[in-house]
C-alpha atoms as a PDB file:
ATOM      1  CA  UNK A   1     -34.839  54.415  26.716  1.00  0.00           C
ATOM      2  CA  UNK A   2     -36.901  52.340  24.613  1.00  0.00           C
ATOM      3  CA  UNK A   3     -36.609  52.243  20.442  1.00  0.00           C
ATOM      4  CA  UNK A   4     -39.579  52.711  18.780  1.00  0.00           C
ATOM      5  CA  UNK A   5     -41.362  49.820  16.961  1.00  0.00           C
ATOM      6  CA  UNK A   6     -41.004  51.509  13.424  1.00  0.00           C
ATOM      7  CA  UNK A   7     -37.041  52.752  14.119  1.00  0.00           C
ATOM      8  CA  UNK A   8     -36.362  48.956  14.871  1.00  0.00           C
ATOM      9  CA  UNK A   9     -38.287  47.773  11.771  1.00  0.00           C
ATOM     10  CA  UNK A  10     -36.867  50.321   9.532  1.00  0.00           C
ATOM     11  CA  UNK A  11     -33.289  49.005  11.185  1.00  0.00           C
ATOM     12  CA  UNK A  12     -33.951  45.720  10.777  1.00  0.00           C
ATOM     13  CA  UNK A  13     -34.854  45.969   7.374  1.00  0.00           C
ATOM     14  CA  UNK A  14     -31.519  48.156   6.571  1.00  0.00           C
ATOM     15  CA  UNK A  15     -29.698  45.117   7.945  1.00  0.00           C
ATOM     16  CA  UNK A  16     -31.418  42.538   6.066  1.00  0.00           C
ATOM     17  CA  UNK A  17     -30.876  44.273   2.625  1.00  0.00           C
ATOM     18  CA  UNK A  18     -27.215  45.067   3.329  1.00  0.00           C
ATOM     19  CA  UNK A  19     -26.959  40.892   3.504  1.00  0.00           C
ATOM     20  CA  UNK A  20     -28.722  40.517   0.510  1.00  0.00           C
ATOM     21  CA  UNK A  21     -26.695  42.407  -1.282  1.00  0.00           C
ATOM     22  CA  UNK A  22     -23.601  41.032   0.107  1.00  0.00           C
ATOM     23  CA  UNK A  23     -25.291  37.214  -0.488  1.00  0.00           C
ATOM     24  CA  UNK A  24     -25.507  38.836  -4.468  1.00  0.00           C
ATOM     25  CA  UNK A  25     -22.246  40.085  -4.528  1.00  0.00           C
ATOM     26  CA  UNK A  26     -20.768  36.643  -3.384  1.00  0.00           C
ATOM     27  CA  UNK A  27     -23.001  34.880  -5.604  1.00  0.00           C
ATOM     28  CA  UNK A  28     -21.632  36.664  -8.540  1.00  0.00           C
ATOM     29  CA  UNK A  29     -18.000  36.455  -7.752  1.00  0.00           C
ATOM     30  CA  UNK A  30     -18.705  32.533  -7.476  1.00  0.00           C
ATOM     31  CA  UNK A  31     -20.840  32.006 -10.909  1.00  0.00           C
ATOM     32  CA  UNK A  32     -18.333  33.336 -13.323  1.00  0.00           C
ATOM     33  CA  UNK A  33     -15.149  30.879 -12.321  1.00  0.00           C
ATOM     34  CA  UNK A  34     -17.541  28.485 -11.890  1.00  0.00           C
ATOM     35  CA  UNK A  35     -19.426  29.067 -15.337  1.00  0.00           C
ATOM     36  CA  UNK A  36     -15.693  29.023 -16.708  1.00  0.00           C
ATOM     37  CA  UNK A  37     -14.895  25.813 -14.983  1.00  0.00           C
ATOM     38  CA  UNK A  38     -17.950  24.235 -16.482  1.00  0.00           C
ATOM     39  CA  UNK A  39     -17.497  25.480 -20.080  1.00  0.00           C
ATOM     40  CA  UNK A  40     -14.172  24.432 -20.028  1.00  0.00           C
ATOM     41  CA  UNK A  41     -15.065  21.299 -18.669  1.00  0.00           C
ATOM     42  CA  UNK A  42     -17.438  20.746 -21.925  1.00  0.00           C
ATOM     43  CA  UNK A  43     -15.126  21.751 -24.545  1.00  0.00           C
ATOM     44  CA  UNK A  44     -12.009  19.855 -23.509  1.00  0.00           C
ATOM     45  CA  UNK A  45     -14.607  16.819 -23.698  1.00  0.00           C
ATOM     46  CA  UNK A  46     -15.774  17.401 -27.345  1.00  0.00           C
ATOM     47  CA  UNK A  47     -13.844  14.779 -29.854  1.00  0.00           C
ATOM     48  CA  UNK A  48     -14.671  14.655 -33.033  1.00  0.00           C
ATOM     49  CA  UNK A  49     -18.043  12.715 -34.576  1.00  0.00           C
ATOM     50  CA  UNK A  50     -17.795   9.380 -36.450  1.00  0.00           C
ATOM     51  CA  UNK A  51     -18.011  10.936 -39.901  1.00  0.00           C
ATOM     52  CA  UNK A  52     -15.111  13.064 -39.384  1.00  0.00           C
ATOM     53  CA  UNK A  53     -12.872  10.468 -37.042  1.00  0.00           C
ATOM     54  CA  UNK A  54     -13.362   7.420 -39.435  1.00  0.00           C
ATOM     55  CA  UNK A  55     -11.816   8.316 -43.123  1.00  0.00           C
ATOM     56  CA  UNK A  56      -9.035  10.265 -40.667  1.00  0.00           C
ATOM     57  CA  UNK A  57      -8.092   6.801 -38.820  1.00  0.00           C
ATOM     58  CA  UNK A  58      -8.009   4.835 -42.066  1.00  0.00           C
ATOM     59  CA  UNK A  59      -5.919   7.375 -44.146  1.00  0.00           C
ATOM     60  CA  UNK A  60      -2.847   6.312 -45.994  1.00  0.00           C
ATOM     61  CA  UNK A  61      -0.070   6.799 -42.658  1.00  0.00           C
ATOM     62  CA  UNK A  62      -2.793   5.407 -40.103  1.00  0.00           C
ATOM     63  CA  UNK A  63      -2.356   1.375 -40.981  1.00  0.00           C
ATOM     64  CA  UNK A  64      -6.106   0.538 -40.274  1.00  0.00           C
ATOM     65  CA  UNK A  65      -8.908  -1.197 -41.925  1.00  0.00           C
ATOM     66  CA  UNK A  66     -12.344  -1.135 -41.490  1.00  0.00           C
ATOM     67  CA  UNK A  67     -12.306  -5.631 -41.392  1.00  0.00           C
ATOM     68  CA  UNK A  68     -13.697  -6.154 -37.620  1.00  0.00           C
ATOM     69  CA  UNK A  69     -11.248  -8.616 -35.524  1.00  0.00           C
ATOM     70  CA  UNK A  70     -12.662 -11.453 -34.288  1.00  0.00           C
ATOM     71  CA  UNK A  71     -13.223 -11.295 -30.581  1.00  0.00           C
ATOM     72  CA  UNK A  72     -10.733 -13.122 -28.029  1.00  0.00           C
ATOM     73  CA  UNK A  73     -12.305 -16.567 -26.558  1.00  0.00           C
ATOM     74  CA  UNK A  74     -12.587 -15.870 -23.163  1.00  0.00           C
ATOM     75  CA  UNK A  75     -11.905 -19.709 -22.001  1.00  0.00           C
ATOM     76  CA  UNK A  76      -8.476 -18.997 -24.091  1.00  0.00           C
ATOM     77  CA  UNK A  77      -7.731 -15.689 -22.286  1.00  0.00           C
ATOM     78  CA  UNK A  78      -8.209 -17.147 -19.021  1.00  0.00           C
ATOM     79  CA  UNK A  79      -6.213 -20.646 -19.857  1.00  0.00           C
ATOM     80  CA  UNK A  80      -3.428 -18.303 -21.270  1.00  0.00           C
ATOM     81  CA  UNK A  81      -3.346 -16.244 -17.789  1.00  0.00           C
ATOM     82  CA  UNK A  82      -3.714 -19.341 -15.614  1.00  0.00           C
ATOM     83  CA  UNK A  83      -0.161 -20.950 -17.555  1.00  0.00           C
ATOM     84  CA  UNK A  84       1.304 -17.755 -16.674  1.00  0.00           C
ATOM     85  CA  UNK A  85       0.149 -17.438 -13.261  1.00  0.00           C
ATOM     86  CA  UNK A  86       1.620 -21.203 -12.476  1.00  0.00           C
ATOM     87  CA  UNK A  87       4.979 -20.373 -14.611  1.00  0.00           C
ATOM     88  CA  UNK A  88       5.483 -17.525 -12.708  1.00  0.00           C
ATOM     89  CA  UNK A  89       4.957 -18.624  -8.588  1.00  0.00           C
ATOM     90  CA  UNK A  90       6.679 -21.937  -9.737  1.00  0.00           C
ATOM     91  CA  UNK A  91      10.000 -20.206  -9.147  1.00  0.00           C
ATOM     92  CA  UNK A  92      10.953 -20.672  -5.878  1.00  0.00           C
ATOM     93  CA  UNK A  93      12.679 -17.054  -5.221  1.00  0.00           C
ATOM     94  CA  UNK A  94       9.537 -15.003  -7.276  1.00  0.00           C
ATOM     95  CA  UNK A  95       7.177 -17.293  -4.904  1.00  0.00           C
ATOM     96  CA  UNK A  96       9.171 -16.781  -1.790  1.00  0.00           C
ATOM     97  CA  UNK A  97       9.312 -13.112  -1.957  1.00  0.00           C
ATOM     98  CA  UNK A  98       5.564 -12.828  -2.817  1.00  0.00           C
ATOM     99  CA  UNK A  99       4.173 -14.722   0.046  1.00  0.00           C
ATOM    100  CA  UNK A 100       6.227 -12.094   2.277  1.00  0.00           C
ATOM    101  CA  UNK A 101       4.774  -9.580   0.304  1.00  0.00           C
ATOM    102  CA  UNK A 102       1.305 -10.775   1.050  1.00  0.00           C
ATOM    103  CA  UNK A 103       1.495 -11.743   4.588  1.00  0.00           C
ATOM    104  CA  UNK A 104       3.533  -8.257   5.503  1.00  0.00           C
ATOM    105  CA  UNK A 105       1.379  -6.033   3.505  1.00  0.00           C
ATOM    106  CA  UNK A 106      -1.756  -7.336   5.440  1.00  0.00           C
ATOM    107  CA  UNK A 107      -0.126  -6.798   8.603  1.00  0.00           C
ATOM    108  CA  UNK A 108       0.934  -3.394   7.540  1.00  0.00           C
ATOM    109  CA  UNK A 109      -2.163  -2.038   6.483  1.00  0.00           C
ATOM    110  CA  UNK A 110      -3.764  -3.750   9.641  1.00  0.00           C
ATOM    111  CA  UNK A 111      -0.972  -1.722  12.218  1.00  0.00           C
ATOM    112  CA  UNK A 112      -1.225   2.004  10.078  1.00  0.00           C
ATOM    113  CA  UNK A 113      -5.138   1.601  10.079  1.00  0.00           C
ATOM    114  CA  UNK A 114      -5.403   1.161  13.820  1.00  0.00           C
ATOM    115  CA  UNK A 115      -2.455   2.307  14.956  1.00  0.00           C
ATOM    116  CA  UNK A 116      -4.230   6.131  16.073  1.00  0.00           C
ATOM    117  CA  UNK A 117      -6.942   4.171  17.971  1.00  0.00           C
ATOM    118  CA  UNK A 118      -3.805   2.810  19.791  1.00  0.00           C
ATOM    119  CA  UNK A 119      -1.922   5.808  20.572  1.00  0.00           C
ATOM    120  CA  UNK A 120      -5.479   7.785  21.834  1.00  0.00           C
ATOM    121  CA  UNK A 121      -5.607   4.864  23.802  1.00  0.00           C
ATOM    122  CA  UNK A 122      -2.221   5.623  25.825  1.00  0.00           C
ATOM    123  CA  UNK A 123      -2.680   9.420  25.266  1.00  0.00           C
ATOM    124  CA  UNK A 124      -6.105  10.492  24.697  1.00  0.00           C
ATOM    125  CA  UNK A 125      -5.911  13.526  22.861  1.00  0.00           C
ATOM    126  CA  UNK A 126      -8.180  15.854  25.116  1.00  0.00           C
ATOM    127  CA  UNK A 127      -5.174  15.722  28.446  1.00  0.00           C
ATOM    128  CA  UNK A 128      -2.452  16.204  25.882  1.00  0.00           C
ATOM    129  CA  UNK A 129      -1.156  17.754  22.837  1.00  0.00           C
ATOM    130  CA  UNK A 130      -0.734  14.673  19.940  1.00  0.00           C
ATOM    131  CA  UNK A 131       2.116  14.634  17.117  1.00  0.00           C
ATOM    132  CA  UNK A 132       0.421  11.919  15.460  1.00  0.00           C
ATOM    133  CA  UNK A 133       0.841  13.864  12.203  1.00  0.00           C
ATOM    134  CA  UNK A 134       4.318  14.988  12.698  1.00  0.00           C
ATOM    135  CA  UNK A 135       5.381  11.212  13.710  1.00  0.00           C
ATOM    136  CA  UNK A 136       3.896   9.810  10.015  1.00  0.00           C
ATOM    137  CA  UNK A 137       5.655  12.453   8.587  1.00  0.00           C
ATOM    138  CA  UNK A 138       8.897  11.799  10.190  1.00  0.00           C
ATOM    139  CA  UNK A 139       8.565   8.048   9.464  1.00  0.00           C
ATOM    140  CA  UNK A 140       7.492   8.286   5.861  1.00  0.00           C
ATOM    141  CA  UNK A 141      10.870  10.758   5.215  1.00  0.00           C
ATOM    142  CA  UNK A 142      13.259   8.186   7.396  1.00  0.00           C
ATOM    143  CA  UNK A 143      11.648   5.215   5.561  1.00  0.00           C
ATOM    144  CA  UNK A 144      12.452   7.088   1.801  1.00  0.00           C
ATOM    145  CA  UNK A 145      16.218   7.867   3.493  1.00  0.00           C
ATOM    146  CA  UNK A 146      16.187   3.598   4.043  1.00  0.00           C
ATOM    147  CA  UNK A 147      15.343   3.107   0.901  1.00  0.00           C
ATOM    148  CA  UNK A 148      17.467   5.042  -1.245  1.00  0.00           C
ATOM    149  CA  UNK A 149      19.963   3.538   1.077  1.00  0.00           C
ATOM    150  CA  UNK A 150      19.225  -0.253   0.213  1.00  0.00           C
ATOM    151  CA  UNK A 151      20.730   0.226  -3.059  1.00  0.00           C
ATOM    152  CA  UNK A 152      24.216   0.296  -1.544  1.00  0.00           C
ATOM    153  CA  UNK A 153      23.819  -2.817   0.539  1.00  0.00           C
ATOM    154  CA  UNK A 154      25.484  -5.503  -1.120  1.00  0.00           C
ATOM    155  CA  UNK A 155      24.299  -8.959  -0.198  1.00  0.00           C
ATOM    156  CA  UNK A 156      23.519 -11.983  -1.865  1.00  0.00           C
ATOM    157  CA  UNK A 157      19.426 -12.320  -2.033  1.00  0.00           C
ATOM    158  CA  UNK A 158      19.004 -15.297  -3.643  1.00  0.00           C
ATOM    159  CA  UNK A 159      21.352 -17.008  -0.616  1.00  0.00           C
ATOM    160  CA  UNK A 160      20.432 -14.812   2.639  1.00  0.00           C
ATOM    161  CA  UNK A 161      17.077 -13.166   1.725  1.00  0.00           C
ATOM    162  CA  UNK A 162      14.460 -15.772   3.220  1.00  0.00           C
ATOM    163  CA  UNK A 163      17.140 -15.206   6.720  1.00  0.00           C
ATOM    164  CA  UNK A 164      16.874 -11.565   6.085  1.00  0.00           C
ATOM    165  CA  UNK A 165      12.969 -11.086   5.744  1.00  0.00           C
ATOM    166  CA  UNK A 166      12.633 -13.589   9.288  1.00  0.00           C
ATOM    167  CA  UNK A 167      15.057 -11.223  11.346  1.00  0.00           C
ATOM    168  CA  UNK A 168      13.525  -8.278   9.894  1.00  0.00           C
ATOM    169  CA  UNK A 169       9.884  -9.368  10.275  1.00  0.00           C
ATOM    170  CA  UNK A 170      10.844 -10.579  13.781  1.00  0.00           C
ATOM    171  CA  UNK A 171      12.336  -6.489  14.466  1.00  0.00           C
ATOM    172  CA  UNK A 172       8.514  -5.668  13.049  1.00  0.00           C
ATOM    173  CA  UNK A 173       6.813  -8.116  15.986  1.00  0.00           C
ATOM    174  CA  UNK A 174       9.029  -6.534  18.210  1.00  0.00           C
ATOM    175  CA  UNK A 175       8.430  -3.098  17.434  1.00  0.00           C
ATOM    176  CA  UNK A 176       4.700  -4.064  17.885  1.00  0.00           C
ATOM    177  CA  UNK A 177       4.822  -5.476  20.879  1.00  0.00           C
ATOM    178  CA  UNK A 178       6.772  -2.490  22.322  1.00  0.00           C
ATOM    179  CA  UNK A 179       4.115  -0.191  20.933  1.00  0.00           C
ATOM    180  CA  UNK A 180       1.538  -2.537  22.199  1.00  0.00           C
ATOM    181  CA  UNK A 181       2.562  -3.048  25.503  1.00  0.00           C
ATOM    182  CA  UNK A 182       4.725   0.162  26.701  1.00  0.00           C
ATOM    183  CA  UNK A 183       2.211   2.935  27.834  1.00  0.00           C
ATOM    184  CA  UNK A 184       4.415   5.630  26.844  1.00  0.00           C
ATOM    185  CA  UNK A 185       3.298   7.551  23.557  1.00  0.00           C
ATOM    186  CA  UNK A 186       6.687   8.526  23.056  1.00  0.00           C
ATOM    187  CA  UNK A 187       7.782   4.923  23.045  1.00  0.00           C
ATOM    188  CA  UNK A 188       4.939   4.135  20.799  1.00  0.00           C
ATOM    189  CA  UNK A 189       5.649   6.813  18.437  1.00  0.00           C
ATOM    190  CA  UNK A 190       9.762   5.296  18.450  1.00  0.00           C
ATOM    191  CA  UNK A 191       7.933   2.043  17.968  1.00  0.00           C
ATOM    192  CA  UNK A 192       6.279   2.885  15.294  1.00  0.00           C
ATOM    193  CA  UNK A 193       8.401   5.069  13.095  1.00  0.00           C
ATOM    194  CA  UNK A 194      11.117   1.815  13.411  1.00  0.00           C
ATOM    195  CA  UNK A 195       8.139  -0.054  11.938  1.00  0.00           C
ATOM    196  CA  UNK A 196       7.451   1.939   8.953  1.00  0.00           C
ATOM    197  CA  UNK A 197      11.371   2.242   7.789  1.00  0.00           C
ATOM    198  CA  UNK A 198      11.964  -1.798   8.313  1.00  0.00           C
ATOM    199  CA  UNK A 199       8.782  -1.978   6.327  1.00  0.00           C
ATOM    200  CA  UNK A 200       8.884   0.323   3.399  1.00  0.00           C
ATOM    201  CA  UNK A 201      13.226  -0.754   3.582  1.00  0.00           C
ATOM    202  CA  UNK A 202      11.794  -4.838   2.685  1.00  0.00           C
ATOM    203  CA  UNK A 203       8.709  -4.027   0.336  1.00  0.00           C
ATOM    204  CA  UNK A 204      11.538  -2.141  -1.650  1.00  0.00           C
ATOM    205  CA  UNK A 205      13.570  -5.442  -1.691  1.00  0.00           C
ATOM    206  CA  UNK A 206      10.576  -7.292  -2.460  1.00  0.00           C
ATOM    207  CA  UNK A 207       9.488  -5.465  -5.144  1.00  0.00           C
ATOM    208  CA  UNK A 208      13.166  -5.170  -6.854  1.00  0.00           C
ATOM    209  CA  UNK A 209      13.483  -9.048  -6.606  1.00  0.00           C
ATOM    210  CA  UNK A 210       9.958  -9.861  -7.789  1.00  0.00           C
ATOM    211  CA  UNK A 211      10.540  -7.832 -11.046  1.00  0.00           C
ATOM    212  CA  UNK A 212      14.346  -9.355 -11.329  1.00  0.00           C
ATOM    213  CA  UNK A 213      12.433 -12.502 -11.502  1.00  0.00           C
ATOM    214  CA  UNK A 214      10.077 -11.724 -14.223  1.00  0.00           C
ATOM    215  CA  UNK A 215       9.710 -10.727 -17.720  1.00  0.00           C
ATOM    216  CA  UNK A 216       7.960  -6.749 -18.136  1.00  0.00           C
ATOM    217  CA  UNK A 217       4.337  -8.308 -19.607  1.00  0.00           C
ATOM    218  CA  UNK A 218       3.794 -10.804 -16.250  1.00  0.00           C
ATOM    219  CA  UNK A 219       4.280  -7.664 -13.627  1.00  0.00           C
ATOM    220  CA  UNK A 220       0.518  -6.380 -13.450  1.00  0.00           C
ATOM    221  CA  UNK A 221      -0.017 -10.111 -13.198  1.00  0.00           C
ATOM    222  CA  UNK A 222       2.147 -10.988 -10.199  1.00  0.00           C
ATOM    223  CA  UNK A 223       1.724  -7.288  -8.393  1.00  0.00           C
ATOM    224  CA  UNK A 224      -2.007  -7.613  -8.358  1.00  0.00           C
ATOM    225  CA  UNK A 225      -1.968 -11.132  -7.066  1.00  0.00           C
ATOM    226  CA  UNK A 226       0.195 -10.358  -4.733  1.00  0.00           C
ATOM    227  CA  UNK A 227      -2.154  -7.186  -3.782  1.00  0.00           C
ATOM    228  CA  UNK A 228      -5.281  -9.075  -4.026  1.00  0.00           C
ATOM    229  CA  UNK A 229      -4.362 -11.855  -1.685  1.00  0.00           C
ATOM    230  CA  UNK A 230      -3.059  -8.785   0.769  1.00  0.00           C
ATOM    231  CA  UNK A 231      -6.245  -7.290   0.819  1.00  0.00           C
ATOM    232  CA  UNK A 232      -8.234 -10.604   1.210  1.00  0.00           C
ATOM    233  CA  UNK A 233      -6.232 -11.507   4.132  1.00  0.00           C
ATOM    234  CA  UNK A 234      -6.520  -7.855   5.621  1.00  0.00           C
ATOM    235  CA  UNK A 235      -9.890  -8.266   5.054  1.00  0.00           C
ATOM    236  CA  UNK A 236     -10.398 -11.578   6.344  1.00  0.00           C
ATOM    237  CA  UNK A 237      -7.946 -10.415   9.926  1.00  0.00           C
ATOM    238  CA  UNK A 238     -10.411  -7.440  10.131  1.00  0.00           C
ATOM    239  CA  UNK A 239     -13.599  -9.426  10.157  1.00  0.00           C
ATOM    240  CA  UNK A 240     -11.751 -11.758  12.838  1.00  0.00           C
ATOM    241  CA  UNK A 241     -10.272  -9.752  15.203  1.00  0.00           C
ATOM    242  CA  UNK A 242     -11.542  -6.024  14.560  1.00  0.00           C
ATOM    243  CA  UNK A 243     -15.194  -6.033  13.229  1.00  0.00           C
ATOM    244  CA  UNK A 244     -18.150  -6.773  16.051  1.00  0.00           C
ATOM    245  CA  UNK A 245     -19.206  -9.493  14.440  1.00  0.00           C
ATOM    246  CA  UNK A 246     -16.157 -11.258  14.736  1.00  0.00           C
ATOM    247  CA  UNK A 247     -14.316 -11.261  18.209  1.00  0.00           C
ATOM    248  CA  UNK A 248     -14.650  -7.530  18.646  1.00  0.00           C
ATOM    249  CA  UNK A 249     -11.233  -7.347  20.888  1.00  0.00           C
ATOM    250  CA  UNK A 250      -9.979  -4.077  22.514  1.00  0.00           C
ATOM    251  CA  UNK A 251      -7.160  -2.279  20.259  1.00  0.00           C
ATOM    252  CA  UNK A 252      -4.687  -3.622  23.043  1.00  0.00           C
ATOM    253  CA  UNK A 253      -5.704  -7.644  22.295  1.00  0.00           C
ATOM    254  CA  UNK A 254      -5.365  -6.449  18.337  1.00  0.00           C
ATOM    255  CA  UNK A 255      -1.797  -5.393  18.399  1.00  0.00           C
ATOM    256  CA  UNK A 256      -0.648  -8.170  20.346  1.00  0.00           C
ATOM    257  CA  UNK A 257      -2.242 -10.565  17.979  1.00  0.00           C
ATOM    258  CA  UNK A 258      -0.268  -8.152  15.043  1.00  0.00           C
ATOM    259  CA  UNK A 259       2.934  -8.844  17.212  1.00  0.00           C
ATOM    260  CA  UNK A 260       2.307 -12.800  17.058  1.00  0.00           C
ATOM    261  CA  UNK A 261       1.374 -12.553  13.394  1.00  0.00           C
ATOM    262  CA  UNK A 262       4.636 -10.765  11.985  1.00  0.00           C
ATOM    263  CA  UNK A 263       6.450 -13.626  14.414  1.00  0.00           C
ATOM    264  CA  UNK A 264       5.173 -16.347  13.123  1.00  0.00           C
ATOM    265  CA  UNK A 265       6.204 -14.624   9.828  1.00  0.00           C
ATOM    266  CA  UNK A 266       9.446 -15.015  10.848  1.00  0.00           C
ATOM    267  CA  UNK A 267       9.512 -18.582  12.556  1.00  0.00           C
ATOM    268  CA  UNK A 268       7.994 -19.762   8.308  1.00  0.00           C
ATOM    269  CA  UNK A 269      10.995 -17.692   7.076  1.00  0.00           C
ATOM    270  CA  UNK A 270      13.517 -18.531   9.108  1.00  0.00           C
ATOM    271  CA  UNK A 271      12.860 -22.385   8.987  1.00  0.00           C
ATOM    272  CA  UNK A 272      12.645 -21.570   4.968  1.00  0.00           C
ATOM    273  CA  UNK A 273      15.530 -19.972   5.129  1.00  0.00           C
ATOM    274  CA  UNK A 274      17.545 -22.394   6.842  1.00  0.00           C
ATOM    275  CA  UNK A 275      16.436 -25.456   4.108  1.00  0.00           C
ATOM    276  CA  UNK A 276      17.743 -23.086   1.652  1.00  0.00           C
ATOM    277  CA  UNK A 277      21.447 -22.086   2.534  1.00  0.00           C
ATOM    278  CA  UNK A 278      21.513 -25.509   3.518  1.00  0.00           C
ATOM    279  CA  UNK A 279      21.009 -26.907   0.204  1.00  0.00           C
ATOM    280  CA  UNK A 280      23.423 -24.350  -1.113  1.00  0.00           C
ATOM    281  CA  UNK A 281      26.255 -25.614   0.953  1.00  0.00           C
ATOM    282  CA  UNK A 282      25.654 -28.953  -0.166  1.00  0.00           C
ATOM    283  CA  UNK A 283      25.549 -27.995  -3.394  1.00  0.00           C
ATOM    284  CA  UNK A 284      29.150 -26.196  -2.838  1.00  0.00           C
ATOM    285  CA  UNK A 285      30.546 -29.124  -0.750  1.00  0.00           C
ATOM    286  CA  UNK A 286      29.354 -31.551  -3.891  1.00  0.00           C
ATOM    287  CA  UNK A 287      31.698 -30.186  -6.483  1.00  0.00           C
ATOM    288  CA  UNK A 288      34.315 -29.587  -4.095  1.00  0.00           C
ATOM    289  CA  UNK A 289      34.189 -33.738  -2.998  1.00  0.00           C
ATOM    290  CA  UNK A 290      33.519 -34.766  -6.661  1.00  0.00           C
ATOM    291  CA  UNK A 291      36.951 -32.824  -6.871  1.00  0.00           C
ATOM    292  CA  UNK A 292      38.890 -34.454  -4.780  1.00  0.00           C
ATOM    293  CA  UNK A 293      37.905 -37.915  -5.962  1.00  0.00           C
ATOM    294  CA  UNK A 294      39.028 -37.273  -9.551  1.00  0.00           C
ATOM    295  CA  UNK A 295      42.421 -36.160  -7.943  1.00  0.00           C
ATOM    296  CA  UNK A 296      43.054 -38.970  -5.971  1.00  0.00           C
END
């Protein structure tokens, strides 16, 4: 049976005002937190004017005056900063541990940023069910366990550390390359997680050996080099291999070239490496022949 034009109407219109009442009733549960929000926003911003905050800052226990300091000569700033930048890489240790730094942190950022691209690539999420979540969870909490760990490794740095970042950095190519080339997400996601703990296990080392070598005013100085030059590189290997204005290669081609880049980390480190406990057991063989001389 038919409904009459005017039932319909008269229905229709019931409906609508129910919603418009409901839209009210929403509205005003939502203005008062938010007019709450916003007036507590403004008062927590009020500070006190100039002819209050000025005879308060130079009272008696304040130590203030109202003499204006000359400016800082920005040629002198930057001359002071440049002395410090050479005093601090001209250590050999602070300056070996920072160009790891760099050159791993790039590498990092490059495999984490890509590395879901990767893994839709071998599973694509619409056949299967993913744990990409659960696996960078699981990775970042095994990585933490590493690195509380490292403080009970005892081992000389300053002898076997440039040895110790190349075999590491060459277990981060080869974690790569197993991700890269193994078309089994399970692999990838073993592959991966065995990335981030070797990772996260040396940038702690890193960082505890760059401060060792410093004084407390230089580390903003050294850290955000060190950052600075990672991003430019990252930025630089993104335009290159990644971006289509560069070379534009398929995610496979970029995490081989990835693999090959943490190697060749560890081919510069482990020739480094070698120069330097080779020196050291000259040094030790020195005193020992200077020794025997005297004796004789």
């Amino acid at each position: 049976m038919d409904v009459p034009a005017p039932v319909s109407r008269r229905a229709a219109a019931a409906a609508a005002t129910v919603l418009l009442r409901t839209a009210r009733v929403r509205r005003e549960c939502w203005f008062l937190p938010t007019a709450l929000l916003c007036a507590y926003g403004f008062f927590a911003s009020l500070r006190p004017s100039e002819p209050f905050l000025t005879p308060y800052l130079l009272g008696p226990d304040k130590n203030l005056t109202e003499r204006e300091e000359p400016k800082p000569d920005r040629l002198l700033v930057l001359k002071v900063l440049w002395n410090d930048f050479l005093m601090c890489y001209s250590s050999r240790p602070l300056l070996c541990w920072s160009v790891w730094w760099a050159l791993s942190t790039c590498g990092y950022f490059q495999v984490v940023n890509y590395t879901q691209g990767l893994w839709e690539k071998v599973m694509p999420s619409r056949h299967a069910a993913i744990y990409n979540g659960g696996v960078e969870a699981v990775s970042t909490l095994l990585g933490a366990v590493a690195v509380f760990a490292v403080g009970y490794i005892k081992i000389s740095w300053s002898t076997w550390g440039e040895m110790t970042l190349s075999l590491f950095s060459l277990l981060i190519a080869a974690a790569v390359y197993i991700m890269d080339t193994v078309g089994n997400i399970w692999v990838c996601y073993a592959s991966y997680v065995v990335f981030r703990i070797i990772y996260m296990l040396l940038i702690t080392i890193a960082t505890f050996q760059i401060a060792a070598n410093l004084s407390m005013e230089r580390y903003a100085l050294v850290f955000g080099v060190n950052t600075f030059i990672a991003l430019a590189l990252q930025t630089l290997l993104t335009l290159i291999v990644v971006d289509a204005s560069g070379l534009g290669l398929e995610i496979t081609t970029q995490f081989l070239i990835y693999a090959s880049y943490f190697a060749l980390i560890a081919v510069v480190f482990l020739a480094s490496g070698a120069v330097s406990v080779m020196k050291k057991c000259r040094k030790l063989e020195d005193p020992e022949s200077s020794s025997q001389v005297t004796t004789a």
